[in-house]
PDB file of N, CA and C in Angstrom:
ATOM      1  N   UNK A   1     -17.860  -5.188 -17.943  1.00  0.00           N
ATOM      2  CA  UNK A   1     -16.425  -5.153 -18.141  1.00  0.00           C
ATOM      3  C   UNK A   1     -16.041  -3.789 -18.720  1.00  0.00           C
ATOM      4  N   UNK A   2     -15.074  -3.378 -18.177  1.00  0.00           N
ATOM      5  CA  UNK A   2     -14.381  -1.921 -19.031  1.00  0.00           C
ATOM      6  C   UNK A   2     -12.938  -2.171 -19.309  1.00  0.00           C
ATOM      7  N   UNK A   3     -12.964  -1.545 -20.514  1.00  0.00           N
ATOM      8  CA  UNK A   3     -11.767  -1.807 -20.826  1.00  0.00           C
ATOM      9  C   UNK A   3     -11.269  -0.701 -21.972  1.00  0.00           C
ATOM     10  N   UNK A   4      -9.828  -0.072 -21.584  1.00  0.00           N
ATOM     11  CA  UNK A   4      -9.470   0.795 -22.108  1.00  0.00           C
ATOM     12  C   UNK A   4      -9.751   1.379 -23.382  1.00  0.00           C
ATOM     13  N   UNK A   5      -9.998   2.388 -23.972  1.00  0.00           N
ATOM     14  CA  UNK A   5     -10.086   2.503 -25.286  1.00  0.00           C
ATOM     15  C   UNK A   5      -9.265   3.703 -26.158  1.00  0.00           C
ATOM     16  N   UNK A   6      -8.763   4.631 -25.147  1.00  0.00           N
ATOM     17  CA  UNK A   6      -8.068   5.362 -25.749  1.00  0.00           C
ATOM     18  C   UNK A   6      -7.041   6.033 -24.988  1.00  0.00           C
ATOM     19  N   UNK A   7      -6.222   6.517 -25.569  1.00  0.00           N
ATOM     20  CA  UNK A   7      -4.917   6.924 -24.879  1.00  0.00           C
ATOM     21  C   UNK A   7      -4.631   7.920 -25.367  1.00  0.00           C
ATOM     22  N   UNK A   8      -3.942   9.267 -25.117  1.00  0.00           N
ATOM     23  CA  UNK A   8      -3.616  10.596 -25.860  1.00  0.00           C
ATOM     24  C   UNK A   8      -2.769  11.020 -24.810  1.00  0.00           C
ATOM     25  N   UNK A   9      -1.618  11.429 -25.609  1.00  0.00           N
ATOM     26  CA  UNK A   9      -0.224  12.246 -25.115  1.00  0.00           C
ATOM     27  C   UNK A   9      -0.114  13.103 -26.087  1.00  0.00           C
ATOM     28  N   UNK A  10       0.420  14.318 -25.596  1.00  0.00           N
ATOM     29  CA  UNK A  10       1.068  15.467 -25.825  1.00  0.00           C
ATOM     30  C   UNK A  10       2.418  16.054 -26.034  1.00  0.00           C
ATOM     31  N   UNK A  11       2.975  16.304 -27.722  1.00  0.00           N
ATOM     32  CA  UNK A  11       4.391  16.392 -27.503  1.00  0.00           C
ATOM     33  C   UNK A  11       4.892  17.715 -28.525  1.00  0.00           C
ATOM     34  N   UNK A  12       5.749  17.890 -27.752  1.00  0.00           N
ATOM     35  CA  UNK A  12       6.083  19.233 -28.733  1.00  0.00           C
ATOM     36  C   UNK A  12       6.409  19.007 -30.231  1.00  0.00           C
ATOM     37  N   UNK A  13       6.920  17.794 -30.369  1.00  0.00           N
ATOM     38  CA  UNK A  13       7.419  17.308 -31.646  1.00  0.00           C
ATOM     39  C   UNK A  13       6.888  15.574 -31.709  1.00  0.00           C
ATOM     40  N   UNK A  14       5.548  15.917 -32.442  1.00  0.00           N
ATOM     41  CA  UNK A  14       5.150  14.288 -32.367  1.00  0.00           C
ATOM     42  C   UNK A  14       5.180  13.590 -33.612  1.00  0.00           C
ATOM     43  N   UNK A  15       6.102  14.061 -34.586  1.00  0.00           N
ATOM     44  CA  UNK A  15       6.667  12.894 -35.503  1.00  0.00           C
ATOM     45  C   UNK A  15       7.655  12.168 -35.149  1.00  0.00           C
ATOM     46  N   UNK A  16       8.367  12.896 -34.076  1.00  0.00           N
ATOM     47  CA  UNK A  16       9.699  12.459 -33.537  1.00  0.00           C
ATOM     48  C   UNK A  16       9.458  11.142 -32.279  1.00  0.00           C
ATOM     49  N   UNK A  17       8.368  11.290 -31.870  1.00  0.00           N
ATOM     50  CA  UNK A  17       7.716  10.598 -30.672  1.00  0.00           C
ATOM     51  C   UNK A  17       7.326   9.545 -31.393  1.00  0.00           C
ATOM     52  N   UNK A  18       6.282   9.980 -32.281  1.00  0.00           N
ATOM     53  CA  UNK A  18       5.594   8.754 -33.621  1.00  0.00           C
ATOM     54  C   UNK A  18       6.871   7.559 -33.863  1.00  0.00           C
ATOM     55  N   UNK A  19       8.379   8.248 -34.039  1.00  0.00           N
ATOM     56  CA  UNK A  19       9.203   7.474 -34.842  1.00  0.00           C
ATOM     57  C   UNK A  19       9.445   6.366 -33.248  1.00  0.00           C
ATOM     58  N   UNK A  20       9.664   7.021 -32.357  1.00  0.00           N
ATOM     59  CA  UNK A  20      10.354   6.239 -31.228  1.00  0.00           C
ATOM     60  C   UNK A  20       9.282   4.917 -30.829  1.00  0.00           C
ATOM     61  N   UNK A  21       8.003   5.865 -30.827  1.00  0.00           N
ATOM     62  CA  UNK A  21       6.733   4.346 -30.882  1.00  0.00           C
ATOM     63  C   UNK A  21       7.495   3.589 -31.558  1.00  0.00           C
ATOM     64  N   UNK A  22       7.195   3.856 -33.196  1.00  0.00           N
ATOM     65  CA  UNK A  22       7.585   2.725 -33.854  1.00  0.00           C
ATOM     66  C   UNK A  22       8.644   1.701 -34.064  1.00  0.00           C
ATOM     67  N   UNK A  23       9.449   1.933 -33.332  1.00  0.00           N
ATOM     68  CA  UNK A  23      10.381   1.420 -32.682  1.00  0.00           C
ATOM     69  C   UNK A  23      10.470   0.206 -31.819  1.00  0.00           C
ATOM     70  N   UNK A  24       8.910   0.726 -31.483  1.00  0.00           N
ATOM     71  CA  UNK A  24       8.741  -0.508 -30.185  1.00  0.00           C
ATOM     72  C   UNK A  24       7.708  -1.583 -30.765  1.00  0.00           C
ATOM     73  N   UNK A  25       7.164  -1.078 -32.006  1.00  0.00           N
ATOM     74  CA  UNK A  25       5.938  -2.173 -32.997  1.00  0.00           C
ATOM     75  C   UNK A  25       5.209  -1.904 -33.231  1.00  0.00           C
ATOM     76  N   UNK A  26       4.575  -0.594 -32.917  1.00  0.00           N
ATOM     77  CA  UNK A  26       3.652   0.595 -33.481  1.00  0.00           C
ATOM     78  C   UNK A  26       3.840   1.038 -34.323  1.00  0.00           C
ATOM     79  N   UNK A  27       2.486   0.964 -35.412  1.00  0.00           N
ATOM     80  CA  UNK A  27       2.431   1.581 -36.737  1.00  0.00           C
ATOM     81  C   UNK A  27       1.179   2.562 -36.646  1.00  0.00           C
ATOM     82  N   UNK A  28       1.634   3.872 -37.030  1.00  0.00           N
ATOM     83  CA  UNK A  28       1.026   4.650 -36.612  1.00  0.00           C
ATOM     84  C   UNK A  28       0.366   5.703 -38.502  1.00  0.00           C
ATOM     85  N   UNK A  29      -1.131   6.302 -38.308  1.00  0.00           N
ATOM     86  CA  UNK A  29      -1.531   7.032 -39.665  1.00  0.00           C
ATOM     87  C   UNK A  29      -1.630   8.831 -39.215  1.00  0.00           C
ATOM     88  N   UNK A  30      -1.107   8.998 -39.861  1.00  0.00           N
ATOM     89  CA  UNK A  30      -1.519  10.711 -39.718  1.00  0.00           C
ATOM     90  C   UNK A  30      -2.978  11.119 -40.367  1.00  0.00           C
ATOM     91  N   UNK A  31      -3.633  11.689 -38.630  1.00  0.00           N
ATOM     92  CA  UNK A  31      -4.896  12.046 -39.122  1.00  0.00           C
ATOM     93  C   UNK A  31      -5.480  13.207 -38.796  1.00  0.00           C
ATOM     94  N   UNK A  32      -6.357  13.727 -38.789  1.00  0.00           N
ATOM     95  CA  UNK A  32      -7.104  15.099 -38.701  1.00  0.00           C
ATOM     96  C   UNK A  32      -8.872  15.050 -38.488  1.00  0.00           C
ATOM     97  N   UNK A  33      -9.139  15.298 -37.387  1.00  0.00           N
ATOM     98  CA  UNK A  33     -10.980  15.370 -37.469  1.00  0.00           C
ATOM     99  C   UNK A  33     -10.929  16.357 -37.823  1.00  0.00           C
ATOM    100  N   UNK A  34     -11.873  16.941 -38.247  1.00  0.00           N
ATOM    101  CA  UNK A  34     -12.430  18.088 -38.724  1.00  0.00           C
ATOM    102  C   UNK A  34     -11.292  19.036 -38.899  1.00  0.00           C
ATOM    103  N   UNK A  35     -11.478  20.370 -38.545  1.00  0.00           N
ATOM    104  CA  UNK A  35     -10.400  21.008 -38.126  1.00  0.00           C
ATOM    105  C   UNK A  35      -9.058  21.519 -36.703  1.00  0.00           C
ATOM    106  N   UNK A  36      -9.594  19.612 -36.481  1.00  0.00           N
ATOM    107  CA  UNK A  36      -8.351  19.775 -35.120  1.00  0.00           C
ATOM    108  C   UNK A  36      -7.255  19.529 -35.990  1.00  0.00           C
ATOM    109  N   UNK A  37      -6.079  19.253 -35.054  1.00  0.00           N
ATOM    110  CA  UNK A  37      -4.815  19.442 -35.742  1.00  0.00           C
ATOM    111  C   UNK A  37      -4.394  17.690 -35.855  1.00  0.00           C
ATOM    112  N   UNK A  38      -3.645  17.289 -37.046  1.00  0.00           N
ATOM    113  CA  UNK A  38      -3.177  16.624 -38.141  1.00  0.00           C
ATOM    114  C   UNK A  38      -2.139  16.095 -36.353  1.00  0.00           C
ATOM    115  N   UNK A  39      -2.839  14.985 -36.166  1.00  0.00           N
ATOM    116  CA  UNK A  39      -1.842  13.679 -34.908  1.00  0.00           C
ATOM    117  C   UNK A  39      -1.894  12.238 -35.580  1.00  0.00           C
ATOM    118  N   UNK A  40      -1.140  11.447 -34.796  1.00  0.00           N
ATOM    119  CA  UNK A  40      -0.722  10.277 -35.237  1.00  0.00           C
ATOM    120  C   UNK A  40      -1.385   9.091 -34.268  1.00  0.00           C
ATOM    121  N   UNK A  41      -1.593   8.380 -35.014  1.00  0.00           N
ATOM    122  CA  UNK A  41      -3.008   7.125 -34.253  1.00  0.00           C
ATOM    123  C   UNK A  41      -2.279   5.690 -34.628  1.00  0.00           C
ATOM    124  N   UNK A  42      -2.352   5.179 -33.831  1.00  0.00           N
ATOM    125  CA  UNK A  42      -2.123   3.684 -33.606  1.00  0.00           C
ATOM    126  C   UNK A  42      -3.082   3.034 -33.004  1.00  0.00           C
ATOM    127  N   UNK A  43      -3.718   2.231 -33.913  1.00  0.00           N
ATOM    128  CA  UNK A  43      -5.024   1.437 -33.169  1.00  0.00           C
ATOM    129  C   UNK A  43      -4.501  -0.147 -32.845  1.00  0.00           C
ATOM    130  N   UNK A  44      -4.508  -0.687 -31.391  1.00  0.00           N
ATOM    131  CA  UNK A  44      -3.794  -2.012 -31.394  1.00  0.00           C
ATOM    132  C   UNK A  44      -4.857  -3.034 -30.203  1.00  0.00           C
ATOM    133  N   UNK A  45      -4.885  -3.573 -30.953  1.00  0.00           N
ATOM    134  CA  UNK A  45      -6.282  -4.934 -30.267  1.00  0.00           C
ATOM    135  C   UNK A  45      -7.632  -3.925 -29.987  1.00  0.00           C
ATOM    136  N   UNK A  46      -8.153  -3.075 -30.809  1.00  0.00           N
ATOM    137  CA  UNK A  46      -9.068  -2.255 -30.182  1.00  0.00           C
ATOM    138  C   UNK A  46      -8.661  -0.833 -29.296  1.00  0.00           C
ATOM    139  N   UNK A  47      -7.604  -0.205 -28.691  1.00  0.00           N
ATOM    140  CA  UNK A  47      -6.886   0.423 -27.840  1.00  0.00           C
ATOM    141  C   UNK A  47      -6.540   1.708 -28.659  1.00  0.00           C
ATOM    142  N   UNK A  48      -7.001   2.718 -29.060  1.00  0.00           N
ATOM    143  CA  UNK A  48      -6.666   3.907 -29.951  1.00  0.00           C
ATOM    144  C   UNK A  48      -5.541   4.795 -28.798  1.00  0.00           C
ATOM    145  N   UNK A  49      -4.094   4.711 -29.195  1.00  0.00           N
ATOM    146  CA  UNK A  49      -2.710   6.094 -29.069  1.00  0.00           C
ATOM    147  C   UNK A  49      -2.899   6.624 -29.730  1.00  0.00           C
ATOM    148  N   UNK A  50      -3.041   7.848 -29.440  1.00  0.00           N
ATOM    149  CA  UNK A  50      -2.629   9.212 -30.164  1.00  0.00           C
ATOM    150  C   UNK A  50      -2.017   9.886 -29.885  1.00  0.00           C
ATOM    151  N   UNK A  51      -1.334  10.818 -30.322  1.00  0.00           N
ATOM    152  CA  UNK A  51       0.065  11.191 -30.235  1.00  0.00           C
ATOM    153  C   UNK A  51      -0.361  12.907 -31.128  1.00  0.00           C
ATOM    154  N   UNK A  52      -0.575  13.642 -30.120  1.00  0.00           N
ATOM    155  CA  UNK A  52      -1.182  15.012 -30.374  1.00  0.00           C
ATOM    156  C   UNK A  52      -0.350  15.664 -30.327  1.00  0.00           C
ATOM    157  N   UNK A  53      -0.085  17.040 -31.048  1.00  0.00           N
ATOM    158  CA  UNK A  53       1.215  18.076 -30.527  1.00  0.00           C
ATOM    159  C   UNK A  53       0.408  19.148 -29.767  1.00  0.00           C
ATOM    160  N   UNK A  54       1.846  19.375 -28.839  1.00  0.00           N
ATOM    161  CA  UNK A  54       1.104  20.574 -27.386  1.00  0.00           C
ATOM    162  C   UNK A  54       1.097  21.744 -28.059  1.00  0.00           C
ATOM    163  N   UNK A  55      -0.004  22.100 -27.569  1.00  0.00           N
ATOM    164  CA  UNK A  55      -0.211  23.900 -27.406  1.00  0.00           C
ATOM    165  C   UNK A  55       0.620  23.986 -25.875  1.00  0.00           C
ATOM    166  N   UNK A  56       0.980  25.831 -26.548  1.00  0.00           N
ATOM    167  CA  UNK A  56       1.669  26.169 -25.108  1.00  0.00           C
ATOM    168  C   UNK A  56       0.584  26.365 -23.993  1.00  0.00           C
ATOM    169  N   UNK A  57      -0.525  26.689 -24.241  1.00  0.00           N
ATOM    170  CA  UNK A  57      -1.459  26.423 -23.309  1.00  0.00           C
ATOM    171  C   UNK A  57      -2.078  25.441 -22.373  1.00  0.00           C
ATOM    172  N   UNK A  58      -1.752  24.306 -23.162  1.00  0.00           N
ATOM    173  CA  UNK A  58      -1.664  23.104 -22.736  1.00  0.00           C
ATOM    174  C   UNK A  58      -1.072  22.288 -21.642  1.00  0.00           C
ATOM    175  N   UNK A  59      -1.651  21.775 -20.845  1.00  0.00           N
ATOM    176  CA  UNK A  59      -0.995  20.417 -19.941  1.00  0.00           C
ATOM    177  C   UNK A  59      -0.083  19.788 -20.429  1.00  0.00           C
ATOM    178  N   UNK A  60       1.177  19.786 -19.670  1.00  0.00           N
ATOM    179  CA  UNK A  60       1.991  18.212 -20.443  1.00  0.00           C
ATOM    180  C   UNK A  60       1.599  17.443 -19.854  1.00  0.00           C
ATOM    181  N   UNK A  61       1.239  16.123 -20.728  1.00  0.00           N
ATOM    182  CA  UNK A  61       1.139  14.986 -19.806  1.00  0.00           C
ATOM    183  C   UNK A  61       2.652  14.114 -19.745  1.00  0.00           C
ATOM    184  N   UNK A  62       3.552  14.784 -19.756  1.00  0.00           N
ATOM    185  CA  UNK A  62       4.817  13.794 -19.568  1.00  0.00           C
ATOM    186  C   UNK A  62       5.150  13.370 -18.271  1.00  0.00           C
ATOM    187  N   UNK A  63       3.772  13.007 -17.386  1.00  0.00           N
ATOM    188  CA  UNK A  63       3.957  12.548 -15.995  1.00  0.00           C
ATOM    189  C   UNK A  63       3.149  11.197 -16.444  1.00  0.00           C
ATOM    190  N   UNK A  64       2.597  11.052 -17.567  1.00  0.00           N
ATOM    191  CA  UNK A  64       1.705   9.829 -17.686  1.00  0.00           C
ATOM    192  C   UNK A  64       2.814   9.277 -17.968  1.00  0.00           C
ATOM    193  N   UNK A  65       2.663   7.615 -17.202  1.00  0.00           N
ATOM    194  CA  UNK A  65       3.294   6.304 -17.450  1.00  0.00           C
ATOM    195  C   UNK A  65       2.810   5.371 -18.614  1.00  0.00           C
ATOM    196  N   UNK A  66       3.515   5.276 -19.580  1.00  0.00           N
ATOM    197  CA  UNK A  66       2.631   3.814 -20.425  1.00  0.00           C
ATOM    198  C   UNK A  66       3.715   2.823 -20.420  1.00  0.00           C
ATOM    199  N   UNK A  67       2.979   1.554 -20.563  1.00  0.00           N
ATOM    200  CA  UNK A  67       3.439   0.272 -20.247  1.00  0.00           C
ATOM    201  C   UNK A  67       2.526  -0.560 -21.967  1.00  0.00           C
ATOM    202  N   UNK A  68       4.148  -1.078 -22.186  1.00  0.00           N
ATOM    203  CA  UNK A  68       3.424  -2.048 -23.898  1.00  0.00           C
ATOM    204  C   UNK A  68       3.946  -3.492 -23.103  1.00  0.00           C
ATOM    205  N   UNK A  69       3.178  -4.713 -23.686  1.00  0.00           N
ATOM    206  CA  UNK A  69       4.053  -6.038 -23.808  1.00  0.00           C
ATOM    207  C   UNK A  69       4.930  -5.952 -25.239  1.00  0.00           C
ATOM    208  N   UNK A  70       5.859  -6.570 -24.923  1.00  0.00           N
ATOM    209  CA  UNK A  70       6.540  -6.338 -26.438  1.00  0.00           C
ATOM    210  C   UNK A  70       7.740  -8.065 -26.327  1.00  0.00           C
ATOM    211  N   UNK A  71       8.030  -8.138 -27.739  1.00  0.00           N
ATOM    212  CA  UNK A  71       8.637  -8.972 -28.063  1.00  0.00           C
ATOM    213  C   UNK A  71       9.954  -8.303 -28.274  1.00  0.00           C
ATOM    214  N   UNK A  72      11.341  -9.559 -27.474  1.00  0.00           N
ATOM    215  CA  UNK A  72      12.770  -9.142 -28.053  1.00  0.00           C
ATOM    216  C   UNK A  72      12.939  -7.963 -27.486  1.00  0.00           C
ATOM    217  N   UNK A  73      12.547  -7.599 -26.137  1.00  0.00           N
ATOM    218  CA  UNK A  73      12.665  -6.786 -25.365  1.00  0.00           C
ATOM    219  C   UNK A  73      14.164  -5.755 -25.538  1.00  0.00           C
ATOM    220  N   UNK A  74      15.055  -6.905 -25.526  1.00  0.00           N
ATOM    221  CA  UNK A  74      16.942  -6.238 -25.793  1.00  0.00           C
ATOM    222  C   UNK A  74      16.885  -5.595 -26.580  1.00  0.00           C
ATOM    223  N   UNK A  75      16.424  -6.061 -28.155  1.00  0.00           N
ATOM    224  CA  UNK A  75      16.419  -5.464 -29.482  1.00  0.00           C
ATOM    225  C   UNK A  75      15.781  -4.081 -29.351  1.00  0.00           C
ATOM    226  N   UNK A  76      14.696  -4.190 -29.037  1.00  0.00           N
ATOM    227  CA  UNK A  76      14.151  -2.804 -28.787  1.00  0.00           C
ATOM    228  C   UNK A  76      14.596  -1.805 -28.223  1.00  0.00           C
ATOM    229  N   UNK A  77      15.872  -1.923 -26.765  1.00  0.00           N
ATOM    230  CA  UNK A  77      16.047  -1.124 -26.199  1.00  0.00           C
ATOM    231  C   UNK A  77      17.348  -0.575 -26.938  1.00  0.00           C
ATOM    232  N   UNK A  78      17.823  -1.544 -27.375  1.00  0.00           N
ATOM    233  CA  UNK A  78      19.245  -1.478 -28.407  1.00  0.00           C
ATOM    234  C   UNK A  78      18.919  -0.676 -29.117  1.00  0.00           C
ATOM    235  N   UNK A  79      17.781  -0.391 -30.166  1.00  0.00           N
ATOM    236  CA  UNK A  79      17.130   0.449 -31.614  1.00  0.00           C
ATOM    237  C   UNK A  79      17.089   1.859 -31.154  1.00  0.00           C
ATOM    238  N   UNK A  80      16.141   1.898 -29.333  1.00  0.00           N
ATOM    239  CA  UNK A  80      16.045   3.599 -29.066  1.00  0.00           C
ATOM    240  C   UNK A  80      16.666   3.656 -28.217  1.00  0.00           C
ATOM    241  N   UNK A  81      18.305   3.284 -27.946  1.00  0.00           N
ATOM    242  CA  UNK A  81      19.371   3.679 -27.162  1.00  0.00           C
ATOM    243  C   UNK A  81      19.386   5.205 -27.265  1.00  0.00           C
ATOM    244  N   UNK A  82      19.486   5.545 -29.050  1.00  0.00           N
ATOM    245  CA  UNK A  82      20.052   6.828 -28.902  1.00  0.00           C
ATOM    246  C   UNK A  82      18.970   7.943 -29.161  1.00  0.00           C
ATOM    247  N   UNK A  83      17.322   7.741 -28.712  1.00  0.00           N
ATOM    248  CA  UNK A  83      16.317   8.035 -28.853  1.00  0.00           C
ATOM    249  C   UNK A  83      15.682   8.365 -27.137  1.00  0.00           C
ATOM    250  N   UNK A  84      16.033   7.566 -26.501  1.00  0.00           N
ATOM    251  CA  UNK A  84      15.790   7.901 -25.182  1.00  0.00           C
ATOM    252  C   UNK A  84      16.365   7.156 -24.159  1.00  0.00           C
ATOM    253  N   UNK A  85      15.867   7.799 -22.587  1.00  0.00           N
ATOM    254  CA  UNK A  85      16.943   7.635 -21.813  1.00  0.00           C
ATOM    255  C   UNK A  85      16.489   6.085 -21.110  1.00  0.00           C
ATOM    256  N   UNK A  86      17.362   5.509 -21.072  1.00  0.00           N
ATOM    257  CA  UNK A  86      17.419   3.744 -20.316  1.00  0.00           C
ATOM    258  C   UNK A  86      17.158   3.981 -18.713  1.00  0.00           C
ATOM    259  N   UNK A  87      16.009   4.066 -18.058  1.00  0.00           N
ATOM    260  CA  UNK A  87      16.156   3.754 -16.748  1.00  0.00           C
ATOM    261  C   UNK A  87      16.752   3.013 -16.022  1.00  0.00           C
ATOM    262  N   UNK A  88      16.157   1.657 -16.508  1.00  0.00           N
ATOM    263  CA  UNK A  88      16.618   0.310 -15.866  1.00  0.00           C
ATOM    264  C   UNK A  88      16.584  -0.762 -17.558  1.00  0.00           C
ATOM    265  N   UNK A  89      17.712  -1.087 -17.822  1.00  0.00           N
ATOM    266  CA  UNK A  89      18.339  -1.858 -18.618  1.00  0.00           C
ATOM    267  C   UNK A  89      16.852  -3.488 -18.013  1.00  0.00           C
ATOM    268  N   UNK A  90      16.641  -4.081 -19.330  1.00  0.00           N
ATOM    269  CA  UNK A  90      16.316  -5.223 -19.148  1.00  0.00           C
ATOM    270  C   UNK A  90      16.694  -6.254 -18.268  1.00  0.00           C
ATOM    271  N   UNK A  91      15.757  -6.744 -17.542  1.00  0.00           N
ATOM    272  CA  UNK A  91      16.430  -7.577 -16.160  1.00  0.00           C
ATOM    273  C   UNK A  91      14.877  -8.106 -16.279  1.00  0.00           C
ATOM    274  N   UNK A  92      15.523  -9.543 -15.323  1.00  0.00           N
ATOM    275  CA  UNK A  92      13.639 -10.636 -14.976  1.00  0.00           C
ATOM    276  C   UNK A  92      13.418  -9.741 -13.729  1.00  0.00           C
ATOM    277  N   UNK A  93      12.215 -10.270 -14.126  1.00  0.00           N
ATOM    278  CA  UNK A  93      11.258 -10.169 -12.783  1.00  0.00           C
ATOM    279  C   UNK A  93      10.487 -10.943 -12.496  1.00  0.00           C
ATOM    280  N   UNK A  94       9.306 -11.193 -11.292  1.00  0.00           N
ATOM    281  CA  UNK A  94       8.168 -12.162 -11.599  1.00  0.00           C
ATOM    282  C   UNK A  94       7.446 -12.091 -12.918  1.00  0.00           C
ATOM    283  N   UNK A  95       7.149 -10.615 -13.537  1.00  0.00           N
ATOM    284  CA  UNK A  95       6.362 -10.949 -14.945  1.00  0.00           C
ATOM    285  C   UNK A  95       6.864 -11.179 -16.000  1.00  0.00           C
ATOM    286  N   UNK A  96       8.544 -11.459 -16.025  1.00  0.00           N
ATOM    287  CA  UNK A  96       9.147 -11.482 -17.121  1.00  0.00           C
ATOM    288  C   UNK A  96      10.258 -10.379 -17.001  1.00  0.00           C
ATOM    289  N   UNK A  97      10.452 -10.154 -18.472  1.00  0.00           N
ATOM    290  CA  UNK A  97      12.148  -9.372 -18.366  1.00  0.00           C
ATOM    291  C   UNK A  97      11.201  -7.679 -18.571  1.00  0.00           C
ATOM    292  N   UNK A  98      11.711  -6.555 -18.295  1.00  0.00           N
ATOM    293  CA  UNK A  98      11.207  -5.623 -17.770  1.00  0.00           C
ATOM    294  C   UNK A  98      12.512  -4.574 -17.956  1.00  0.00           C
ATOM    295  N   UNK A  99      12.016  -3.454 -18.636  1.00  0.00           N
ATOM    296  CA  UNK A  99      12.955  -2.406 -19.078  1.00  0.00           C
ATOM    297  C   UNK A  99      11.884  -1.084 -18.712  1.00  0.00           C
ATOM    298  N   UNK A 100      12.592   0.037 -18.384  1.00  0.00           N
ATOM    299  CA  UNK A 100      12.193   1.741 -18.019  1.00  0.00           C
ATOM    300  C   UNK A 100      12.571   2.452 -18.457  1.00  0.00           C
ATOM    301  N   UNK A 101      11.866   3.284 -19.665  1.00  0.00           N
ATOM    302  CA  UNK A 101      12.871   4.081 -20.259  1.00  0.00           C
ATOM    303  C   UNK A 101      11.918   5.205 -19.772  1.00  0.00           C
ATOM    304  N   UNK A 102      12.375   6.302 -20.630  1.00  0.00           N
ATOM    305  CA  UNK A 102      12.466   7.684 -20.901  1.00  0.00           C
ATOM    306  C   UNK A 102      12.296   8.482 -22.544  1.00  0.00           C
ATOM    307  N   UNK A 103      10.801   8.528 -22.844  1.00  0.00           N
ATOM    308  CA  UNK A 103      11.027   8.656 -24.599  1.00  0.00           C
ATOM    309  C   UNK A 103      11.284  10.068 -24.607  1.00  0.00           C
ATOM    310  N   UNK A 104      11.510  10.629 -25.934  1.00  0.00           N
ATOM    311  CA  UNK A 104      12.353  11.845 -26.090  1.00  0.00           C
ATOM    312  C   UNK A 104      11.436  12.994 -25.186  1.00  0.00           C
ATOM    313  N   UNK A 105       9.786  12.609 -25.557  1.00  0.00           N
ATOM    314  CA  UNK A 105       9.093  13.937 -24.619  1.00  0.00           C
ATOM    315  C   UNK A 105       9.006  13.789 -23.490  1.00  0.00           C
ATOM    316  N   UNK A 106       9.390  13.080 -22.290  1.00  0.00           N
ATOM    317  CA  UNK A 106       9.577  12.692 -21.241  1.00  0.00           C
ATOM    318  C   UNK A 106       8.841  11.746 -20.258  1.00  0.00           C
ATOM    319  N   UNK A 107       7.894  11.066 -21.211  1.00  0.00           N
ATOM    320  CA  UNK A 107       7.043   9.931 -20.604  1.00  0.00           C
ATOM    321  C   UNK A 107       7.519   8.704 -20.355  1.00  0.00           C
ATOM    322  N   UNK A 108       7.691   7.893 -19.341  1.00  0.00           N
ATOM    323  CA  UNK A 108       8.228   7.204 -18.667  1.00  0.00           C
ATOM    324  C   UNK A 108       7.576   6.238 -19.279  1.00  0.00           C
ATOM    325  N   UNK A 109       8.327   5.031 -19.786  1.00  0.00           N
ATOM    326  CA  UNK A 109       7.681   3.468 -20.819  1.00  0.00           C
ATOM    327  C   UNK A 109       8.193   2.601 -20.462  1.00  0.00           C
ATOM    328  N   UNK A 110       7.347   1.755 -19.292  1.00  0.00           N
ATOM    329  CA  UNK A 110       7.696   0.395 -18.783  1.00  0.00           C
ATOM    330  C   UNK A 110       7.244  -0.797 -20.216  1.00  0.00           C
ATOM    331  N   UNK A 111       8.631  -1.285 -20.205  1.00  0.00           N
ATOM    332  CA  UNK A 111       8.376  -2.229 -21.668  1.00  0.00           C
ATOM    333  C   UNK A 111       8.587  -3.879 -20.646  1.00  0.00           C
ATOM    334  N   UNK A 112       7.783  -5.037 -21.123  1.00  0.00           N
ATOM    335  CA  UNK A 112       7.612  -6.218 -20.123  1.00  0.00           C
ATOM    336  C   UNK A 112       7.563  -7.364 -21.474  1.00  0.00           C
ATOM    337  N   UNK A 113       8.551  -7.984 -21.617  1.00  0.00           N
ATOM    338  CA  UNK A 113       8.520  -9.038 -22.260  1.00  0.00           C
ATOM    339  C   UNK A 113       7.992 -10.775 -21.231  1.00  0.00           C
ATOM    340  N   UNK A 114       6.620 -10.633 -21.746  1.00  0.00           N
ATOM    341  CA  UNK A 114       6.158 -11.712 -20.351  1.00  0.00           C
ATOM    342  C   UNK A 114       6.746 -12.691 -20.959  1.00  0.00           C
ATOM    343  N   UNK A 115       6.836 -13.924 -20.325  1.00  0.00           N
ATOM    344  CA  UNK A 115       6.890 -15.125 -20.726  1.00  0.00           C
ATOM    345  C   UNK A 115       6.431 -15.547 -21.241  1.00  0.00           C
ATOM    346  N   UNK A 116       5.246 -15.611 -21.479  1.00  0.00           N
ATOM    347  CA  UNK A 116       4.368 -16.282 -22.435  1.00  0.00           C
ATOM    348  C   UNK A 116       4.723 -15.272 -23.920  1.00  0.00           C
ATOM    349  N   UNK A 117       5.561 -14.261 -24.365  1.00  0.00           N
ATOM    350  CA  UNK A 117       5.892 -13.824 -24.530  1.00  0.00           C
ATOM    351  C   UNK A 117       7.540 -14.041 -25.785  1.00  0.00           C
ATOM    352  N   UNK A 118       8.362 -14.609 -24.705  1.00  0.00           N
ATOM    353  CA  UNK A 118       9.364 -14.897 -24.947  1.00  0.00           C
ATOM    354  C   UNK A 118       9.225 -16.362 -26.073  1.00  0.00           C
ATOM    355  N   UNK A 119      10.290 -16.452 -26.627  1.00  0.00           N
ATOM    356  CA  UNK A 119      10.496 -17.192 -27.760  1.00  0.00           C
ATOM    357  C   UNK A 119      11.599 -17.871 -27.406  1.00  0.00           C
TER     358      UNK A 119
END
């Protein structure tokens, strides 16, 4: 079996990114290996985000897609209305209700309140 273990994005301003996670139910620690640079980690069911700031040398990855399950789907999108851009407003689907945003560094965040999910 394989199964994900880590995730890393790149942002010009990643306290600002850090805040919009948390937004969505991510609690995130400011950390530092050795002498790399001081990013923000969210460890969730085993699954390590990190949230690195770009060098100009650097790749953006603001073409990577991430996708959370999340609870109270509305509420959430309501909190980072004025944090990022609303693709597609909450609506069902077969997996449940399903929102597309746009966080401030430009990574595209399919949010899916499944049913099993809902309250």
């Amino acid at each position: 079996m394989t199964n994900l273990n880590l995730l890393v994005i790149r942002a010009k301003h990643p306290a600002k990114l850090a805040e919009f996670y948390r937004c969505l139910g991510l609690e995130f620690l400011l950390e530092q290996h050795g002498t790399g640079p001081e990013h923000y980690c969210s460890v969730q069911n085993g699954a390590v985000f990190e949230i690195y700031p770009k060098q100009e040398c650097e790749p953006s990855t603001s073409g990577t897609r991430l996708g959370f399950a999340v609870e109270r789907i509305d509420n959430i999108v309501e909190a980072v209305k004025n944090q990022a851009q609303v693709l597609t407003r909450p609506q069902n689907s077969h997996w449940g209700r399903r929102a597309v945003l746009v966080d401030p560094e430009g990574h595209r965040v399919e949010l899916l309140e499944a049913h099993s999910l809902s309250t």
